[in-house]
C-alpha atoms as a PDB file:
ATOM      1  CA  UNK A   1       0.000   0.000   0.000  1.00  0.00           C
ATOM      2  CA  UNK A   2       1.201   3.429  -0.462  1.00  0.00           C
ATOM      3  CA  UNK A   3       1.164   5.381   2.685  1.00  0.00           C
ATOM      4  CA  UNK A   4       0.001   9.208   1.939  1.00  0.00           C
ATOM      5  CA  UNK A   5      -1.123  11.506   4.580  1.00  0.00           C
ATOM      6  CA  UNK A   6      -3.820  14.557   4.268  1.00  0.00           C
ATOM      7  CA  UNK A   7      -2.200  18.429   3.516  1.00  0.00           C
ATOM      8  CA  UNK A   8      -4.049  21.420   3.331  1.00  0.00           C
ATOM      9  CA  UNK A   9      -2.882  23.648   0.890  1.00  0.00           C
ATOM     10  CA  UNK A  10      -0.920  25.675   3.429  1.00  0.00           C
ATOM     11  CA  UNK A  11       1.904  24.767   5.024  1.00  0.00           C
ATOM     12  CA  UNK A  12       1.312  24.097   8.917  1.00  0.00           C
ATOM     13  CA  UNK A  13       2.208  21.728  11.554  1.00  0.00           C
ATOM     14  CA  UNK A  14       0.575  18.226  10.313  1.00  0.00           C
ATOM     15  CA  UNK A  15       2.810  18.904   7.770  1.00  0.00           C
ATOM     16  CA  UNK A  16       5.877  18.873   9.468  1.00  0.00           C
ATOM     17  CA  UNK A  17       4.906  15.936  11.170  1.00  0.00           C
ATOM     18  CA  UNK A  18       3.767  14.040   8.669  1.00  0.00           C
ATOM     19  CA  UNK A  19       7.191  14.419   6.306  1.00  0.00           C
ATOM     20  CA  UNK A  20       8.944  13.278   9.881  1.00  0.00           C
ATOM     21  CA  UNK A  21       6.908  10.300  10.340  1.00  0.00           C
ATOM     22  CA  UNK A  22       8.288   8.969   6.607  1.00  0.00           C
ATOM     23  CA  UNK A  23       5.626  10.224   4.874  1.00  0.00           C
ATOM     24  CA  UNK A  24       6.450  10.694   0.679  1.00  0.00           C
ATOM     25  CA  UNK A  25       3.212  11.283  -0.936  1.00  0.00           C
ATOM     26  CA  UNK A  26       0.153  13.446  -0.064  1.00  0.00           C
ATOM     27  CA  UNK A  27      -3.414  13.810  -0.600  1.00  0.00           C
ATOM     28  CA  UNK A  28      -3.966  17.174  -0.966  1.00  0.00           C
ATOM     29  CA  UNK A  29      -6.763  20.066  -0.405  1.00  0.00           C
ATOM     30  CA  UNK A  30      -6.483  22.476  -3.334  1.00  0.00           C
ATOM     31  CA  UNK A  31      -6.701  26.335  -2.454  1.00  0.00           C
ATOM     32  CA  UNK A  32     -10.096  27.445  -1.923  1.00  0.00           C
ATOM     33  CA  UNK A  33      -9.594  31.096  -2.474  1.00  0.00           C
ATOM     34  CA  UNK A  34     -11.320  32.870  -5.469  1.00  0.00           C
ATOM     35  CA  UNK A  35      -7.805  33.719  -6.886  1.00  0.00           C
ATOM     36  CA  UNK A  36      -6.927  30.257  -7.338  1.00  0.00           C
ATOM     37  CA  UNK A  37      -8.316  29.469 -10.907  1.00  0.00           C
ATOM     38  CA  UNK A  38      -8.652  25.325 -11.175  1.00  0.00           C
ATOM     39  CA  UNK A  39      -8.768  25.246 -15.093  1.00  0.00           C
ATOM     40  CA  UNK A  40      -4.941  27.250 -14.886  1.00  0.00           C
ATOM     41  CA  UNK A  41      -2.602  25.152 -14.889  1.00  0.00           C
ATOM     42  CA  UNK A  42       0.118  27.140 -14.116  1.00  0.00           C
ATOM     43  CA  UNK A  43      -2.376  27.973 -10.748  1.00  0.00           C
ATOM     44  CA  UNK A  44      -1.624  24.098 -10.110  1.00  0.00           C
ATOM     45  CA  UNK A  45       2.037  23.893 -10.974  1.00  0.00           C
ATOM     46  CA  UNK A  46       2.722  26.407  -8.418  1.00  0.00           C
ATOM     47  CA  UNK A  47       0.779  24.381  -5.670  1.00  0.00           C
ATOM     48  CA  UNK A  48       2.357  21.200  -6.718  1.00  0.00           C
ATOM     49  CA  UNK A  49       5.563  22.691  -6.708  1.00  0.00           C
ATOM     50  CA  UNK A  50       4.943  23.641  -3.025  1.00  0.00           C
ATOM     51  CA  UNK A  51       4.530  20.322  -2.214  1.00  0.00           C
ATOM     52  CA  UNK A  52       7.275  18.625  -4.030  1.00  0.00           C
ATOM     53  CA  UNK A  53       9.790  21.625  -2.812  1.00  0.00           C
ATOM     54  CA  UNK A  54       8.551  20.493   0.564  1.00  0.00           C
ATOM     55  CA  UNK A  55       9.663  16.372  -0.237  1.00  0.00           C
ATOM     56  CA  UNK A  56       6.054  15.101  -0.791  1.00  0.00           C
ATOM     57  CA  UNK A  57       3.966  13.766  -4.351  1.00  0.00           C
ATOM     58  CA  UNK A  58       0.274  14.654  -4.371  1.00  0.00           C
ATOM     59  CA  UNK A  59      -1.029  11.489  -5.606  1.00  0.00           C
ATOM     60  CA  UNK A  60      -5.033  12.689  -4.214  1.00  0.00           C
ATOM     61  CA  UNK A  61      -7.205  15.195  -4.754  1.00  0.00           C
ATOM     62  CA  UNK A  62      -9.565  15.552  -1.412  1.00  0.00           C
ATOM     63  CA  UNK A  63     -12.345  16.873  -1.271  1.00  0.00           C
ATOM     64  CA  UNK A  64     -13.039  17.682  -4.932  1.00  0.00           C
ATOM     65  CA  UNK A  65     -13.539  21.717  -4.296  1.00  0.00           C
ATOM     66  CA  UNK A  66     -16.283  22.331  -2.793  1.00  0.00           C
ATOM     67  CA  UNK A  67     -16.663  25.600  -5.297  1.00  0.00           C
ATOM     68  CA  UNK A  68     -17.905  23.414  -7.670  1.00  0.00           C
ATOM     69  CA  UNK A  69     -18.910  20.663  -5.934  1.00  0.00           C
ATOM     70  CA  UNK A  70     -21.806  21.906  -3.917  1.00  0.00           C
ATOM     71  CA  UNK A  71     -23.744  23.193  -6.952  1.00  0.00           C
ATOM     72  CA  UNK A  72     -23.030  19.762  -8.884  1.00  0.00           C
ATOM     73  CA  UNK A  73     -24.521  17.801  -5.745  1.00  0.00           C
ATOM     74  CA  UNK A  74     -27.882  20.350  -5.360  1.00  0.00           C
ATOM     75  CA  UNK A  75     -28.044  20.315  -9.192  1.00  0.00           C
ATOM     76  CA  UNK A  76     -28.717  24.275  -9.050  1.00  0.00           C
ATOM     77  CA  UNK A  77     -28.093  26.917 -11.881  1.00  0.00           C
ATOM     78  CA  UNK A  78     -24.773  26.822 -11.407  1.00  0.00           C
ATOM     79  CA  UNK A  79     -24.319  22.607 -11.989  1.00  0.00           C
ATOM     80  CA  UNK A  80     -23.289  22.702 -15.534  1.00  0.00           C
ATOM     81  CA  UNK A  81     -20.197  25.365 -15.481  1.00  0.00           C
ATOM     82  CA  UNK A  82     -19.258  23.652 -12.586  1.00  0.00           C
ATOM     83  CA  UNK A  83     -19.164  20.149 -14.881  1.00  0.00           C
ATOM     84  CA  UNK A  84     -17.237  21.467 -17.315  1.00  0.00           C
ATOM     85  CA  UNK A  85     -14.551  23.178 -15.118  1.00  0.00           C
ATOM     86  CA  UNK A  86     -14.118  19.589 -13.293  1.00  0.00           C
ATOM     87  CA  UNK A  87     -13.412  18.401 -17.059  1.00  0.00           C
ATOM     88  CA  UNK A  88     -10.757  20.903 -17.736  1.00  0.00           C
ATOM     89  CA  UNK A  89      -9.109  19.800 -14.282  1.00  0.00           C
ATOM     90  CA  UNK A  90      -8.505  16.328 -15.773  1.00  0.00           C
ATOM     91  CA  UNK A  91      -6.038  16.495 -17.818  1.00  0.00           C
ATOM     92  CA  UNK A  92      -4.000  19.099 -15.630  1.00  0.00           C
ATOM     93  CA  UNK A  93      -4.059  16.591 -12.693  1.00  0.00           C
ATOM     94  CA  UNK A  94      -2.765  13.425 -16.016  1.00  0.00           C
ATOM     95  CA  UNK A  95      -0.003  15.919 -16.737  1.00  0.00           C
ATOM     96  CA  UNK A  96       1.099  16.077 -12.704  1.00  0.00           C
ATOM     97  CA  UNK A  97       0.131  12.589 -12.198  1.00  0.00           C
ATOM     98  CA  UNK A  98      -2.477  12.848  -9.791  1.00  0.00           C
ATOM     99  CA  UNK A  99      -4.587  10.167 -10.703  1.00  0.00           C
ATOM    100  CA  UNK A 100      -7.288  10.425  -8.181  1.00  0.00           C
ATOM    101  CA  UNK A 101     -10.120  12.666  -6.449  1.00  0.00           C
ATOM    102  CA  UNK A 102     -12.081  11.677  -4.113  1.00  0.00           C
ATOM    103  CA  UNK A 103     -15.603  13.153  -3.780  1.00  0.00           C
ATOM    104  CA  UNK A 104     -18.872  12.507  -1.999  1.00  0.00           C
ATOM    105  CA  UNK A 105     -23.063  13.456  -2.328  1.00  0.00           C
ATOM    106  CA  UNK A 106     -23.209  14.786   0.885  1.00  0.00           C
ATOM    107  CA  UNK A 107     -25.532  17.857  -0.639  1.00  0.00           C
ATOM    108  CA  UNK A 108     -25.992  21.311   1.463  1.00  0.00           C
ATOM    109  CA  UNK A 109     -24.417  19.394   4.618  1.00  0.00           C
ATOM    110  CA  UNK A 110     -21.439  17.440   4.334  1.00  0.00           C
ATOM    111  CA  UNK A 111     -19.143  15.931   6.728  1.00  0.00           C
ATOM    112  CA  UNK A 112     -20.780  16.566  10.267  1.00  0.00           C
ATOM    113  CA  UNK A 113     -20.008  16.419  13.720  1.00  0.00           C
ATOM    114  CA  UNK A 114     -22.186  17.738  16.365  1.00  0.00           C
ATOM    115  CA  UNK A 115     -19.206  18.192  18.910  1.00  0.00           C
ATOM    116  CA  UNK A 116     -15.329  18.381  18.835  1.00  0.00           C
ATOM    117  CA  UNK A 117     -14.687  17.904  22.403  1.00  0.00           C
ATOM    118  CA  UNK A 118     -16.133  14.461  23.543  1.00  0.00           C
ATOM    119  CA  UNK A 119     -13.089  12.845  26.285  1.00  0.00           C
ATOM    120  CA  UNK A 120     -11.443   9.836  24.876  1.00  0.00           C
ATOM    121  CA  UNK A 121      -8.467   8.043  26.174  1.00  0.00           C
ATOM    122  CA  UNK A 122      -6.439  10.121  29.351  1.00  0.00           C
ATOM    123  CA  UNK A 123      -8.599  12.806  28.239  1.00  0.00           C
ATOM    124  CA  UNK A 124      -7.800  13.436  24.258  1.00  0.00           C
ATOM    125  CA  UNK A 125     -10.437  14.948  22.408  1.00  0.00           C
ATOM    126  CA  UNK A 126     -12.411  13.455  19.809  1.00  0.00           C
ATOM    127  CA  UNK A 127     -15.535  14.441  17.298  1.00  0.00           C
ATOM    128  CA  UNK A 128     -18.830  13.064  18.021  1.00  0.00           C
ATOM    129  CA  UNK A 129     -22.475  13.050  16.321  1.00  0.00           C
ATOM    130  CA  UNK A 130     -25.366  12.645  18.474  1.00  0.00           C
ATOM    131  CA  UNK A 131     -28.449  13.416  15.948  1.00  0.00           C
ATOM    132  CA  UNK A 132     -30.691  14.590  19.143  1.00  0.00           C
ATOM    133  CA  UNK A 133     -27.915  17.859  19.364  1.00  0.00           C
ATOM    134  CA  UNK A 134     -28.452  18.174  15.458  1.00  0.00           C
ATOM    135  CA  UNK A 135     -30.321  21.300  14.573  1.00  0.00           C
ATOM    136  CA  UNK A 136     -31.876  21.067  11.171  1.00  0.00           C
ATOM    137  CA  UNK A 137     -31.169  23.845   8.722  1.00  0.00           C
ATOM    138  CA  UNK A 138     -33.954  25.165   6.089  1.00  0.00           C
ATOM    139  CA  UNK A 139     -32.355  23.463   3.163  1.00  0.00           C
ATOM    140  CA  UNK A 140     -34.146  20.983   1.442  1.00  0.00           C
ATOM    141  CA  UNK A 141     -33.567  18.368  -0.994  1.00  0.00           C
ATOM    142  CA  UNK A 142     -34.667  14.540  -1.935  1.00  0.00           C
ATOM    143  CA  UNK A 143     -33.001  11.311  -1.791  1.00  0.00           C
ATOM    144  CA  UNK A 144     -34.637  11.035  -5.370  1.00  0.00           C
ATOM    145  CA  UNK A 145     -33.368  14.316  -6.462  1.00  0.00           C
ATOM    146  CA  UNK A 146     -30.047  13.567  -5.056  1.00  0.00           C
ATOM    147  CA  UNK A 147     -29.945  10.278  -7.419  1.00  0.00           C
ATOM    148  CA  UNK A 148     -30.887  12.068 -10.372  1.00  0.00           C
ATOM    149  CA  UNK A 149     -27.965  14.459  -9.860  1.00  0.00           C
ATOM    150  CA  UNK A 150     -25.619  11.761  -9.250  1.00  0.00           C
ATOM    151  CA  UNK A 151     -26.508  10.024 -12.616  1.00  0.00           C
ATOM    152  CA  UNK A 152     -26.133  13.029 -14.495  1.00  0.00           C
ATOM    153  CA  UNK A 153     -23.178  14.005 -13.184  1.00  0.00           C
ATOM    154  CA  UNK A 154     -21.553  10.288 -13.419  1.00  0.00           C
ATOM    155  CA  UNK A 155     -22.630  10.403 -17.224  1.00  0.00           C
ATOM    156  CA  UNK A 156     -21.409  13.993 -17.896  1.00  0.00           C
ATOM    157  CA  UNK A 157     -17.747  13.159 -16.274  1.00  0.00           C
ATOM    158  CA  UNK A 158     -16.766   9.510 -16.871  1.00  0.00           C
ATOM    159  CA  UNK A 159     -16.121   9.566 -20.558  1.00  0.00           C
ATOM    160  CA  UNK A 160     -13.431  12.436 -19.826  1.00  0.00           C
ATOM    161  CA  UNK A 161     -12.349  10.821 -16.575  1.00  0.00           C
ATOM    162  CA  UNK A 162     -11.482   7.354 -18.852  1.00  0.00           C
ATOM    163  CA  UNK A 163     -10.010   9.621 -21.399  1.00  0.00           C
ATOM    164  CA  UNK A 164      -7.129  10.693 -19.021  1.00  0.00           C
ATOM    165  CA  UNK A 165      -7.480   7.816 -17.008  1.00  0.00           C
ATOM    166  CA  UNK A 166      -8.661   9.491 -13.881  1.00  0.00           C
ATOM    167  CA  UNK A 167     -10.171   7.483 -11.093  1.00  0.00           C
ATOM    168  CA  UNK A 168     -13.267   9.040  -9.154  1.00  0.00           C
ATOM    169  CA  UNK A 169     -13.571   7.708  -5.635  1.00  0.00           C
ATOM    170  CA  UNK A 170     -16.913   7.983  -3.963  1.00  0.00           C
ATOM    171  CA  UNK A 171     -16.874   8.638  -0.267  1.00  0.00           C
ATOM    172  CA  UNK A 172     -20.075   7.305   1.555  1.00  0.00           C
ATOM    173  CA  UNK A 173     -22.280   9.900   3.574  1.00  0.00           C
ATOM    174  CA  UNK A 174     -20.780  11.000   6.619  1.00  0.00           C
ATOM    175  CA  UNK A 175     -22.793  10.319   9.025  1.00  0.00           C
ATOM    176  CA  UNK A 176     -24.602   7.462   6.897  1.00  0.00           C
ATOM    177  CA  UNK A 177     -28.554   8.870   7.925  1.00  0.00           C
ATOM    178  CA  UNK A 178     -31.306   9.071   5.683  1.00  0.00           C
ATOM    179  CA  UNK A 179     -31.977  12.489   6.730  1.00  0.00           C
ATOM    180  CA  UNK A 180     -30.808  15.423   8.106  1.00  0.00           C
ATOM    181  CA  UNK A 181     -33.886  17.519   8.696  1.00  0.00           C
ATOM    182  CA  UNK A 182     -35.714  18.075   5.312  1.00  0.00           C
ATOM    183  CA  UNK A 183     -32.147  17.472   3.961  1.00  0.00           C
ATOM    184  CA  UNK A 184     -31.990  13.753   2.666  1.00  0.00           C
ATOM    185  CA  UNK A 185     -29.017  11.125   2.495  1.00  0.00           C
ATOM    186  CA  UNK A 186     -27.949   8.398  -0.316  1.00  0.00           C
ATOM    187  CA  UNK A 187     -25.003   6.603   0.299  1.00  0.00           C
ATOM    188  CA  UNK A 188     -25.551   5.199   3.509  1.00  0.00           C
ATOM    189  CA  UNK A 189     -25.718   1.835   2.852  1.00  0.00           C
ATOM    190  CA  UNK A 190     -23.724  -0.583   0.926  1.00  0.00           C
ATOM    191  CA  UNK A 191     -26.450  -1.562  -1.395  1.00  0.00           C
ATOM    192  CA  UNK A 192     -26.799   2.057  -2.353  1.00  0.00           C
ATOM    193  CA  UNK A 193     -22.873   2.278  -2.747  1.00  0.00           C
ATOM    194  CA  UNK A 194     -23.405  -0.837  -4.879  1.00  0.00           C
ATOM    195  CA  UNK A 195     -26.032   0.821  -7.106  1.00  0.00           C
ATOM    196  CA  UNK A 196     -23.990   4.505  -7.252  1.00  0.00           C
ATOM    197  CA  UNK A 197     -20.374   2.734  -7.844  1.00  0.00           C
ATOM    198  CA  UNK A 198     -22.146  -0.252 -10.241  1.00  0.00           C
ATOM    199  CA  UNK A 199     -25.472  -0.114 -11.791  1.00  0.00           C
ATOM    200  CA  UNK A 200     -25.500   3.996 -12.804  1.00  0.00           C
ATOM    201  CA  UNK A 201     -22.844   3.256 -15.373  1.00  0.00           C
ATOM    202  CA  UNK A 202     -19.955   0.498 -14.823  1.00  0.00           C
ATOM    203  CA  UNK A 203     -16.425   2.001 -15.678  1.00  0.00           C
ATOM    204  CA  UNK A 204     -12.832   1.392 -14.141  1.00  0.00           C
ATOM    205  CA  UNK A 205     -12.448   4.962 -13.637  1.00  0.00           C
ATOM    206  CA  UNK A 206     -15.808   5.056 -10.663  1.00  0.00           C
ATOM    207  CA  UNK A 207     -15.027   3.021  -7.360  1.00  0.00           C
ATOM    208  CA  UNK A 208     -15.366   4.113  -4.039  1.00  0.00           C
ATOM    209  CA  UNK A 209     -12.843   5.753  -1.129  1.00  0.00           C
ATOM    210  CA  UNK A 210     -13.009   2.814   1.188  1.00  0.00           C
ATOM    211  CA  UNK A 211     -13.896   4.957   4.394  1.00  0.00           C
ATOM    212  CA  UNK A 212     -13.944   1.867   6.938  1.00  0.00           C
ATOM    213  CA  UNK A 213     -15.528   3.101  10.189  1.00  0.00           C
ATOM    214  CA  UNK A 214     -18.768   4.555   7.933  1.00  0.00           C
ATOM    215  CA  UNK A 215     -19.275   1.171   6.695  1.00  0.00           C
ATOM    216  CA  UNK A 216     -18.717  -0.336  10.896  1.00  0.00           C
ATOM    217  CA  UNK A 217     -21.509   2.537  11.280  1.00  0.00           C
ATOM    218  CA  UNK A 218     -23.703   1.433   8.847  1.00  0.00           C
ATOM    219  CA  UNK A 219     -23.821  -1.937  10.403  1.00  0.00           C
ATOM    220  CA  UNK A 220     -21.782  -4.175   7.707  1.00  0.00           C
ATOM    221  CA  UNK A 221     -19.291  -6.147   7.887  1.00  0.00           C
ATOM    222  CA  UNK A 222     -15.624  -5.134   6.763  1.00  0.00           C
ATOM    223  CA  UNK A 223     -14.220  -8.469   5.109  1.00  0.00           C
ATOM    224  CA  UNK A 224     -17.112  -8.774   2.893  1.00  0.00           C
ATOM    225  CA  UNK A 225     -17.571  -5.100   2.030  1.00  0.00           C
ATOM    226  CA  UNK A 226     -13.970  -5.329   0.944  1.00  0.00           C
ATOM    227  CA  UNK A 227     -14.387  -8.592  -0.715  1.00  0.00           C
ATOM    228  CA  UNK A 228     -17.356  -6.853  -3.118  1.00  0.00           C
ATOM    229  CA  UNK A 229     -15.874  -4.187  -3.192  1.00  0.00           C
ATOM    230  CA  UNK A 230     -11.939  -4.673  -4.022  1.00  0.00           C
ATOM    231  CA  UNK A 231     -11.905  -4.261  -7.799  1.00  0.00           C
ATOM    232  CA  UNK A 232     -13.625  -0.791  -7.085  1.00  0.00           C
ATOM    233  CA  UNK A 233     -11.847   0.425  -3.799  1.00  0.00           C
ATOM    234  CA  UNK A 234      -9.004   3.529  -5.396  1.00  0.00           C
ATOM    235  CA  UNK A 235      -8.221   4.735  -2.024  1.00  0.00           C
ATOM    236  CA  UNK A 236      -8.410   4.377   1.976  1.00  0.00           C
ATOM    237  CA  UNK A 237      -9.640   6.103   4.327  1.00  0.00           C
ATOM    238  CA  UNK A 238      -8.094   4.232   8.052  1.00  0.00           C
ATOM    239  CA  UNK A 239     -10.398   5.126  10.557  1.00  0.00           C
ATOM    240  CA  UNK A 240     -11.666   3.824  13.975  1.00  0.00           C
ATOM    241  CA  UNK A 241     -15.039   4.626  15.813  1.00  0.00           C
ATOM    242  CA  UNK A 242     -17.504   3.222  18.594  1.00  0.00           C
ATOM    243  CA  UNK A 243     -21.170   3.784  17.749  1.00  0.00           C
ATOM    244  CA  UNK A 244     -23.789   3.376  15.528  1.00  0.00           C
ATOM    245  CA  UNK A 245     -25.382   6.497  12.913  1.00  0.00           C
ATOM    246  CA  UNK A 246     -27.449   8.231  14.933  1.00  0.00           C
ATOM    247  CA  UNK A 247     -24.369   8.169  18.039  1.00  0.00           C
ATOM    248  CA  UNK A 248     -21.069   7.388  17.124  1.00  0.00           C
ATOM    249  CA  UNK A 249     -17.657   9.246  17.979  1.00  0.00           C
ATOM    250  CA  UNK A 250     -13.563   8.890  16.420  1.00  0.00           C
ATOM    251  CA  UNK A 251     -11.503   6.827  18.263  1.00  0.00           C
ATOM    252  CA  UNK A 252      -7.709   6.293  19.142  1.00  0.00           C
ATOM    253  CA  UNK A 253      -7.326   4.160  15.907  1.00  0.00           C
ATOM    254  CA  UNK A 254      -6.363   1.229  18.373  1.00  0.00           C
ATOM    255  CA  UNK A 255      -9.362   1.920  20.682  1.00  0.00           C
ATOM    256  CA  UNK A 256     -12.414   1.429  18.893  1.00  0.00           C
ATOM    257  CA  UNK A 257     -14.303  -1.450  17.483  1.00  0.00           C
ATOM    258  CA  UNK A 258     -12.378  -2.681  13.844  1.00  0.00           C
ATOM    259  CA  UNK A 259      -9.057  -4.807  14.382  1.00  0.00           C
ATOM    260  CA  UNK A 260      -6.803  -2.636  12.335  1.00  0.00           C
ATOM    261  CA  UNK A 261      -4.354  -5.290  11.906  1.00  0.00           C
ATOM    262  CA  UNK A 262      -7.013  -7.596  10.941  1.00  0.00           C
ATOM    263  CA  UNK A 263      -8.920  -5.225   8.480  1.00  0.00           C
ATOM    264  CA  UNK A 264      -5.364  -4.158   7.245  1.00  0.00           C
ATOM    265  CA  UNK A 265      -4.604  -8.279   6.382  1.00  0.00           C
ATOM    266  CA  UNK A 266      -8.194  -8.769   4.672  1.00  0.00           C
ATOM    267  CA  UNK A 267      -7.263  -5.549   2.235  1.00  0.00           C
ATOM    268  CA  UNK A 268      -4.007  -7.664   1.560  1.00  0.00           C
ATOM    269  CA  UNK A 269      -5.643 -11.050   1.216  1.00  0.00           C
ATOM    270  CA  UNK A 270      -7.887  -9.339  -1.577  1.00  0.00           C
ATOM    271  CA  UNK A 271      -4.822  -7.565  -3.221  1.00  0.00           C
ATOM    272  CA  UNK A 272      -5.932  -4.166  -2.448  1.00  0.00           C
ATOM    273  CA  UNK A 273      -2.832  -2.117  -3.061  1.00  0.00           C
ATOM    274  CA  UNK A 274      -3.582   1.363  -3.081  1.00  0.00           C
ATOM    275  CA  UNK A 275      -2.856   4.437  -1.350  1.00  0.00           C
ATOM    276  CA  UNK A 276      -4.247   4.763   1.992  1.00  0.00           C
ATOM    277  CA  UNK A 277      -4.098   7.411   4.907  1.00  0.00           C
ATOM    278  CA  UNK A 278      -5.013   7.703   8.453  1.00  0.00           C
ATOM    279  CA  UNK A 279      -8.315   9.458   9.072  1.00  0.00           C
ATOM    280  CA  UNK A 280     -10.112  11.869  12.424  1.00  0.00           C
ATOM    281  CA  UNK A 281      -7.591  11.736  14.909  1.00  0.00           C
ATOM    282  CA  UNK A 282      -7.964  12.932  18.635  1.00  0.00           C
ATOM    283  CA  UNK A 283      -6.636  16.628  19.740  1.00  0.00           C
ATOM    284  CA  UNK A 284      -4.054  15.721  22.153  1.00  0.00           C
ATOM    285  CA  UNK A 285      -2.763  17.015  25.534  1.00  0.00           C
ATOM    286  CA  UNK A 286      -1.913  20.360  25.083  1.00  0.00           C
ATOM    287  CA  UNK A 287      -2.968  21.065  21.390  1.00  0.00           C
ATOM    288  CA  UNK A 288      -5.263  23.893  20.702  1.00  0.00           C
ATOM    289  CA  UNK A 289      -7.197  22.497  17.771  1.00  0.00           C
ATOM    290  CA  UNK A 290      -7.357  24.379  14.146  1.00  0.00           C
ATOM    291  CA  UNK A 291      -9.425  21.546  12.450  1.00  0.00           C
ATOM    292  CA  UNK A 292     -10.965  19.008  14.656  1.00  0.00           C
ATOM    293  CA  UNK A 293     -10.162  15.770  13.606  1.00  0.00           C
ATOM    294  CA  UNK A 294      -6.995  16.958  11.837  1.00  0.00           C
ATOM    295  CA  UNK A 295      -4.802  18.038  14.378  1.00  0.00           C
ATOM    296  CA  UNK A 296      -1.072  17.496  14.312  1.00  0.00           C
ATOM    297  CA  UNK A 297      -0.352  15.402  17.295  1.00  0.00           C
ATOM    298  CA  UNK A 298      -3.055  12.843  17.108  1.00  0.00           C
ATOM    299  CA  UNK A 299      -1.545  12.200  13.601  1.00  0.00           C
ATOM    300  CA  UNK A 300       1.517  11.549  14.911  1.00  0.00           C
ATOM    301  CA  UNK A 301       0.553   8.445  16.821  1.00  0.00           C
ATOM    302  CA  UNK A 302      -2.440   7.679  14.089  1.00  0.00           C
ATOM    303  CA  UNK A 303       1.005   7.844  11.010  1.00  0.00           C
ATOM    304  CA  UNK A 304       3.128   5.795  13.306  1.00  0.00           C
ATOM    305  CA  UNK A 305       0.165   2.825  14.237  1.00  0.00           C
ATOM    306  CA  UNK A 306      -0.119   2.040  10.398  1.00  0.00           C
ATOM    307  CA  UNK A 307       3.209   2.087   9.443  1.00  0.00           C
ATOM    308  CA  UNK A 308       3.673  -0.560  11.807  1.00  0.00           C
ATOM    309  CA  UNK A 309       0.949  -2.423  11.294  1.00  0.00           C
ATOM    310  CA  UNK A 310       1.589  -2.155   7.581  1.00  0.00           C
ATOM    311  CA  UNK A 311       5.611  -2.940   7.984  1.00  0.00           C
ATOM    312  CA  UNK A 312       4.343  -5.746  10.532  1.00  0.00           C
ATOM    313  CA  UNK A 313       1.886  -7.384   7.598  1.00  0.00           C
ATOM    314  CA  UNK A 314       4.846  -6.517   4.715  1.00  0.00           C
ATOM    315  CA  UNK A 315       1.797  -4.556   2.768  1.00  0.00           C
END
């Protein structure tokens, strides 16, 4: 497997520690400001530059921006100029050899925690989601609407994404509930994952970011999610959690409910060799946190777990 790590676009502390934990290659967050132009390539040989000055290779593009991301997943006005400036970032990211993005159809709310502060082991912080402390929002939208704008976006970006041999890798709703207020949920389930990843249109260049605690929180079982799955699994997401979807929080990735070890030997027993990085680590003693979930420290001993467990299993 190819051990990456997560960089924002701006140099800070994770990525000090990352680069001194033997990390080579990085899956990065492109610039989000309105001066950063994602069809310019010379915008994106600048950034890439800052990373390989720096000793790391963006392999991963994570999240795909958001900019154009949220009006492809609500399908508004603003859906089809968004299409076509994902299009023109294909072959940019063929030319730098960043092969991968990983997206989701989380639509108006995305990744969500309802705390950032819940006491895990000697007192480390961790996220949480308790869907009683959730207060809706007044956006609205379908599950039906949200499958209609996931076929037509699929259709309108494969073809390209083939053409430059691009791999799309769909991350499953986070947390996997069928609604958030009046604001539904898709891919929550494996058989939805199944239909979004198989039946909308079949292609090498559509698979999934294997996010392993979502699927523990959905209720299935690892081994044979990864057995379905393994022809369509691009990248990993290596997670731990205790919970179920409507009350779940992160973990010390050796203190919740998967057997890293043994989920990390089932990926190898299926010949799942791809690049994979740790995932919502605890704020640690002393740490004043910038991005829950992300801080420096807790990466530190997240970085070091899998290297051993992946030097310890020669993956």
């Amino acid at each position: 497997m190819l051990l990456t790590d997560y960089f924002r676009s701006e140099k800070d502390l994770a990525w000090e520690v990352a680069k001194q934990c033997g990390v080579e290659h990085a899956v990065i967050r492109l610039p989000e400001e309105e001066s950063f132009d994602l069809t310019d390539k010379t915008h994106w040989d600048k950034v890439y530059k800052r990373f390989t000055d720096f000793g790391v290779t963006p392999v991963i593009i994570e999240p795909m921006p958001n900019v154009l991301h949220d009006h492809i997943k609500a399908g508004d006005e603003k859906r089809d100029e968004s299409i076509e400036k994902v299009l023109k970032m294909f072959p940019i990211m063929e030319s730098l050899g960043i092969k991968t993005i990983c997206f989701n159809w989380m639509a108006h709310i995305g990744w969500l925690r309802t705390r950032s502060d819940y006491p895990e082991r000697g007192g480390a912080r961790v996220t949480a989601f308790n869907l009683s402390d959730f207060t809706p929002t007044d956006k609205k939208i379908t599950a039906d609407r949200l499958w209609k704008n996931y076929e037509y976006f699929i259709k309108a970006v494969i073809p390209e994404a083939e053409r430059y041999g691009i791999k799309l890798a769909l991350h499953p709703d986070d947390p996997p509930i069928p609604r958030l207020g009046e604001v539904e949920r898709i891919m929550i389930s494996r058989e939805n994952i199944r239909r979004a990843v198989n039946d909308v249109l079949k292609s090498d260049s559509l698979g999934i970011t294997m996010c392993q605690a979502n699927y523990v929180i959905m209720g299935e079982s690892l081994p044979e999610v990864i057995k379905e799955f393994r022809d369509k699994i691009f990248f990993i997401h290596f997670r731990n959690t205790v919970g179920i979807p409507e009350a779940f929080r992160e973990t010390f990735h050796d203190n919740g409910v998967i057997d890293m070890a043994e989920v990390l030997r089932v990926y190898g027993e299926n010949g799942i060799d791809v690049p994979i990085r740790v995932d919502h680590v605890p704020t640690m003693a002393g740490e004043v946190s910038t991005l829950p979930g992300y801080d420096a420290m807790g990466r530190m001993f997240a970085i070091g777990y899998l290297k051993g467990l992946l030097q310890a299993l020669s993956l």
